[in-house]
C-alpha atoms as a PDB file:
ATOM      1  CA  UNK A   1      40.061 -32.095   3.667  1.00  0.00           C
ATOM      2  CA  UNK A   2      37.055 -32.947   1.500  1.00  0.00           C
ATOM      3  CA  UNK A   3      34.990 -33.673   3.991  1.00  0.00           C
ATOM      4  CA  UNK A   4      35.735 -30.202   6.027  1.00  0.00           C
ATOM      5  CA  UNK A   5      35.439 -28.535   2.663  1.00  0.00           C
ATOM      6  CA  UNK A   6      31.968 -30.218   1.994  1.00  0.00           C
ATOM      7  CA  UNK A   7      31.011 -29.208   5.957  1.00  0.00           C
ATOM      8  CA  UNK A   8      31.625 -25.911   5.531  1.00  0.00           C
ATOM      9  CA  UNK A   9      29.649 -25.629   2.524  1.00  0.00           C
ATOM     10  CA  UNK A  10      26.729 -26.987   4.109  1.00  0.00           C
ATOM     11  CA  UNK A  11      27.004 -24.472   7.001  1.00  0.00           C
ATOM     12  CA  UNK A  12      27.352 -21.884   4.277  1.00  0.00           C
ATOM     13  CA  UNK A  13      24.034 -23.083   2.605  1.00  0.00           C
ATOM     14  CA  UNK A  14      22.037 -23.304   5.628  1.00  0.00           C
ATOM     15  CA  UNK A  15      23.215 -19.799   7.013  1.00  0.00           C
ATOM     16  CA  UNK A  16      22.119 -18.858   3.389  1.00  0.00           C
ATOM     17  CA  UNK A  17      18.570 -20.628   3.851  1.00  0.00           C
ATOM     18  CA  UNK A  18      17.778 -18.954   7.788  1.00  0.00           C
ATOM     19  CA  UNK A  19      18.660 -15.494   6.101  1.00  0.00           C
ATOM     20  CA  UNK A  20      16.024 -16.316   3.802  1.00  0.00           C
ATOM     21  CA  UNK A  21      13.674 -17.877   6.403  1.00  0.00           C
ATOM     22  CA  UNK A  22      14.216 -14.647   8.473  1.00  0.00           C
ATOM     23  CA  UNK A  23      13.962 -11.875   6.248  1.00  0.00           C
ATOM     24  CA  UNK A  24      11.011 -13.614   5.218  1.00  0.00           C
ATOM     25  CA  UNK A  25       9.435 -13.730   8.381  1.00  0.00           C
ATOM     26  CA  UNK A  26      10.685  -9.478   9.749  1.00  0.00           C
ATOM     27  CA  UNK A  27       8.712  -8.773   6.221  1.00  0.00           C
ATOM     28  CA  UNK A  28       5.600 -10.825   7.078  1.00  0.00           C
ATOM     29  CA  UNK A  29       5.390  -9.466  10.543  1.00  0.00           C
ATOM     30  CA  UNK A  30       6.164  -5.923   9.409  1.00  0.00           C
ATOM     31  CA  UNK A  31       2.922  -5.706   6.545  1.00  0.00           C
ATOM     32  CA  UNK A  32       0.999  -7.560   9.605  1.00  0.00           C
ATOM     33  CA  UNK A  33       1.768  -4.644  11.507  1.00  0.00           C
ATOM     34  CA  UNK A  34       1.408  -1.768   9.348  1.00  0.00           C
ATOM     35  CA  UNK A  35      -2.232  -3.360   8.623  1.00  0.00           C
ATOM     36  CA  UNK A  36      -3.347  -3.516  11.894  1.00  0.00           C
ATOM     37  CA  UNK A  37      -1.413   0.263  12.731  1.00  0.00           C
ATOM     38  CA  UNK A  38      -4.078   0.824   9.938  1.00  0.00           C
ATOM     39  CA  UNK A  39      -7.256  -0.879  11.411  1.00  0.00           C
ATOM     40  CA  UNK A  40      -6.167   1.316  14.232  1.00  0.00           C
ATOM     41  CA  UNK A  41      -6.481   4.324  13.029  1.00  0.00           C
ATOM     42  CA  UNK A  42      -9.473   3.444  10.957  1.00  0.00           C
ATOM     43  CA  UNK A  43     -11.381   2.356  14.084  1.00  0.00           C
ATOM     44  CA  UNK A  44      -9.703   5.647  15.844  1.00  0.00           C
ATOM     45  CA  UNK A  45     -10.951   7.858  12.943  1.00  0.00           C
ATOM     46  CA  UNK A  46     -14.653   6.116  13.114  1.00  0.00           C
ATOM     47  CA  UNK A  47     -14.990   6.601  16.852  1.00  0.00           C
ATOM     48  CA  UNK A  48     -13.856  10.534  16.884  1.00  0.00           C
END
């Protein structure tokens, strides 16, 4: 029983460490995008 208690921690951590990893990622990718929505518009704004 130790052992399936110890395995099911470790499943618990690393579930715990890829919701980390990806909510890291969704917010990287989300400023990336909202900066270049912005260079967008700025080039958009320059060119009218």
């Amino acid at each position: 029983m130790k052992w399936k208690c110890d395995f099911s921690h470790i499943k618990c951590e690393l579930k715990k460490t890829f919701g980390v990893v990806f909510l890291k990622i969704i917010s990287t990718s989300l400023m990336e995008n909202k900066v270049n929505l912005k260079l967008k518009f700025i080039k958009l704004y320059k060119t009218k």
